[in-house]
Protein backbone atom coordinates (compact mmCIF):
# COMPACT_ATOMS: atom_id res chain seq x y z
CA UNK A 1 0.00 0.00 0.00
CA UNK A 2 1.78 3.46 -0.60
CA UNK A 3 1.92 6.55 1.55
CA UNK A 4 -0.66 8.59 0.28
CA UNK A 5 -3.20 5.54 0.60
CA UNK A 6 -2.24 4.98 4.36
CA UNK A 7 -2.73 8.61 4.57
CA UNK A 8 -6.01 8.65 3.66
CA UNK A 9 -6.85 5.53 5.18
CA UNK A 10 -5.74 7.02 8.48
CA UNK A 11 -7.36 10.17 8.55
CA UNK A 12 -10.38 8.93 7.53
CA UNK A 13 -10.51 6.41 10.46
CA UNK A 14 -9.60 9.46 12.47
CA UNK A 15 -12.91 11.71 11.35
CA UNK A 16 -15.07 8.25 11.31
CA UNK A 17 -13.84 7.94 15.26
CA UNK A 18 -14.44 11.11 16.32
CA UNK A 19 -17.92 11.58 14.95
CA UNK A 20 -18.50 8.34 16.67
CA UNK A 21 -17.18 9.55 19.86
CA UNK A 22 -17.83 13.02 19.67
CA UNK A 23 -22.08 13.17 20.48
CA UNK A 24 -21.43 10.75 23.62
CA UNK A 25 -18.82 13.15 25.01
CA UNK A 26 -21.35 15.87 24.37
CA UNK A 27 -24.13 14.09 25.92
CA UNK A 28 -21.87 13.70 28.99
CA UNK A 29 -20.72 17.14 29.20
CA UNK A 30 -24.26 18.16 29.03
CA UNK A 31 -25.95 15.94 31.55
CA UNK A 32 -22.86 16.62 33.71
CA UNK A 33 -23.65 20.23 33.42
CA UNK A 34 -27.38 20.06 34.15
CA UNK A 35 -27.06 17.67 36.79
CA UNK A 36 -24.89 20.44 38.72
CA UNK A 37 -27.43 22.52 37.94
CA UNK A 38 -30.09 20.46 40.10
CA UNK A 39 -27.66 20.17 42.68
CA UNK A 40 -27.31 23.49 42.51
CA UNK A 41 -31.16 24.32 43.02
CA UNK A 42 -31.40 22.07 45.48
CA UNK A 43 -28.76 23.55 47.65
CA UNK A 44 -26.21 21.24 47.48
CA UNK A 45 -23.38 23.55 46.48
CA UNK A 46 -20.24 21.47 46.89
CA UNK A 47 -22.27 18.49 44.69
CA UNK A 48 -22.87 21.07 41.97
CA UNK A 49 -19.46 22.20 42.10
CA UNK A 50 -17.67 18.59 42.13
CA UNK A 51 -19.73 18.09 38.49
CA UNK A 52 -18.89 21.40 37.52
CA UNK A 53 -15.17 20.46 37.72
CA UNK A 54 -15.74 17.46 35.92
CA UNK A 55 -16.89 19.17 33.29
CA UNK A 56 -14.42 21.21 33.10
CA UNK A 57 -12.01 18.10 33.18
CA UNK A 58 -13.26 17.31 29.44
CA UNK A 59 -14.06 20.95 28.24
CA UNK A 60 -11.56 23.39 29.91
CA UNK A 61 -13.51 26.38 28.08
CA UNK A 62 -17.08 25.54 29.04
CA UNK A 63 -18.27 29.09 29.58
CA UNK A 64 -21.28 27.50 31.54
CA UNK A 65 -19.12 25.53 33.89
CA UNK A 66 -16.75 28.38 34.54
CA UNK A 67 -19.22 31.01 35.13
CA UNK A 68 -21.28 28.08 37.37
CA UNK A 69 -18.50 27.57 39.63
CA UNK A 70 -17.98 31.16 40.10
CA UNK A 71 -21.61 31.56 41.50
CA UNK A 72 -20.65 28.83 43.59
CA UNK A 73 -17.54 30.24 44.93
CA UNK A 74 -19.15 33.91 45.50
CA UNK A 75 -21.76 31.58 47.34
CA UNK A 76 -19.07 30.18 49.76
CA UNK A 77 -17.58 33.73 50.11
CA UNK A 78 -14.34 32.72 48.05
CA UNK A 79 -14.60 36.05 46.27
CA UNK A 80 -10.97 35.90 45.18
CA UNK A 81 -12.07 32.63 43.31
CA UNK A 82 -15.13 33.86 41.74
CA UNK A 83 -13.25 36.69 40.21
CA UNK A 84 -10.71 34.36 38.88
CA UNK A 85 -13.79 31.90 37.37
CA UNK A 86 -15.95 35.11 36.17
CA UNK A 87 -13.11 36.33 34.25
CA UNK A 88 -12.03 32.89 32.40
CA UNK A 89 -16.06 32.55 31.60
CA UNK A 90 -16.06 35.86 29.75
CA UNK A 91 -12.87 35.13 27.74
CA UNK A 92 -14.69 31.54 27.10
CA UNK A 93 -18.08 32.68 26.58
CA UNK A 94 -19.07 36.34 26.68
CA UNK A 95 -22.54 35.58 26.88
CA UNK A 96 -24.80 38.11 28.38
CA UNK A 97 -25.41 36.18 31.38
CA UNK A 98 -21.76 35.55 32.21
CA UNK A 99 -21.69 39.27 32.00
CA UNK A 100 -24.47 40.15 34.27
CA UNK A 101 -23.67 37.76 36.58
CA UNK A 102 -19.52 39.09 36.53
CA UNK A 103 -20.90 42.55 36.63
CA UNK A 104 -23.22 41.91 40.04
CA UNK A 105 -20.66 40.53 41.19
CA UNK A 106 -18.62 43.37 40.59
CA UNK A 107 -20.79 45.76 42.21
CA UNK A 108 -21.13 43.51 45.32
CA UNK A 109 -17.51 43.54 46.02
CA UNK A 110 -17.76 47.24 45.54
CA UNK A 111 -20.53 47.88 48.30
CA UNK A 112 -18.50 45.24 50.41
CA UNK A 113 -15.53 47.39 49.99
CA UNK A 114 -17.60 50.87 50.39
CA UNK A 115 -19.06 49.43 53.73
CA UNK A 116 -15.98 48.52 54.92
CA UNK A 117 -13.91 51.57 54.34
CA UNK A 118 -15.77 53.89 56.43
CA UNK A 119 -15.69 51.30 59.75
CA UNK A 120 -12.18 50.88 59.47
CA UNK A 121 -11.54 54.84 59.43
CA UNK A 122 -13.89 55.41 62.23
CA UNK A 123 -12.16 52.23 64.29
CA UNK A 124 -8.65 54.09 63.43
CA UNK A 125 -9.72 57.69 64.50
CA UNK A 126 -11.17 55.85 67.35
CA UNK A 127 -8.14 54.04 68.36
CA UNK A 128 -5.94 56.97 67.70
CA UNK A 129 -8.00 59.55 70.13
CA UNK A 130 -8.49 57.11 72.62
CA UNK A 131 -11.25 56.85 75.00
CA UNK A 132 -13.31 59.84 75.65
């Protein structure tokens, strides 16, 4: 047989195997997702989470996932997290809901930081003057 036949005959075992495998690593990746989801609604947050990953284990990009386990780390209070998830699920997806849900979480962190700010200067001008 020459080259270009074994060529041939090799890639087009290639495309034949992937279209073969391709729909049932879909089909995982979506009832994966969704089943996260349910999880997720039913308050089981590290559940959701645990399938979130695994989806991520077979689609790194998965705007879904990524934006998913943000929500559930600005759930557990892992802001730092979140950020890092919200950001990697706009450059994956950009969908508008990945954007309103990065932008809420933006302005959270901003009142969190607003409400802060003015305790800690009161607590320093109080610790500085003393007591009355």
């Amino acid at each position: 047989m020459n080259l270009a036949l074994k060529i041939v005959r090799r890639t087009l075992v290639a495309v034949w195997l992937t279209a073969l495998l391709a729909p049932a690593h879909s089909d995982e990746l979506e009832d994966t997702l969704q089943f996260g989801n349910l999880a997720a609604k039913r308050g089981l947050w590290s559940e959701a989470a645990f399938r979130w990953k695994r989806v991520l284990q077979l689609d790194p990009n998965n705007g879904r996932a990524l934006n998913n386990l943000a929500v559930a780390y600005e759930r557990e209070g892992k802001f730092e997290e979140a950020r890092r998830y919200y950001e990697a699920a706009l450059k994956a997806s950009g969908a508008p809901e990945v954007r309103d849900n990065f932008e809420k979480f933006r302005q959270f962190i901003q009142q969190r930081v607003a409400k802060s700010t003015p305790q800690t200067q009161t607590q320093t001008q109080t610790q500085t003057q003393g007591p009355p």
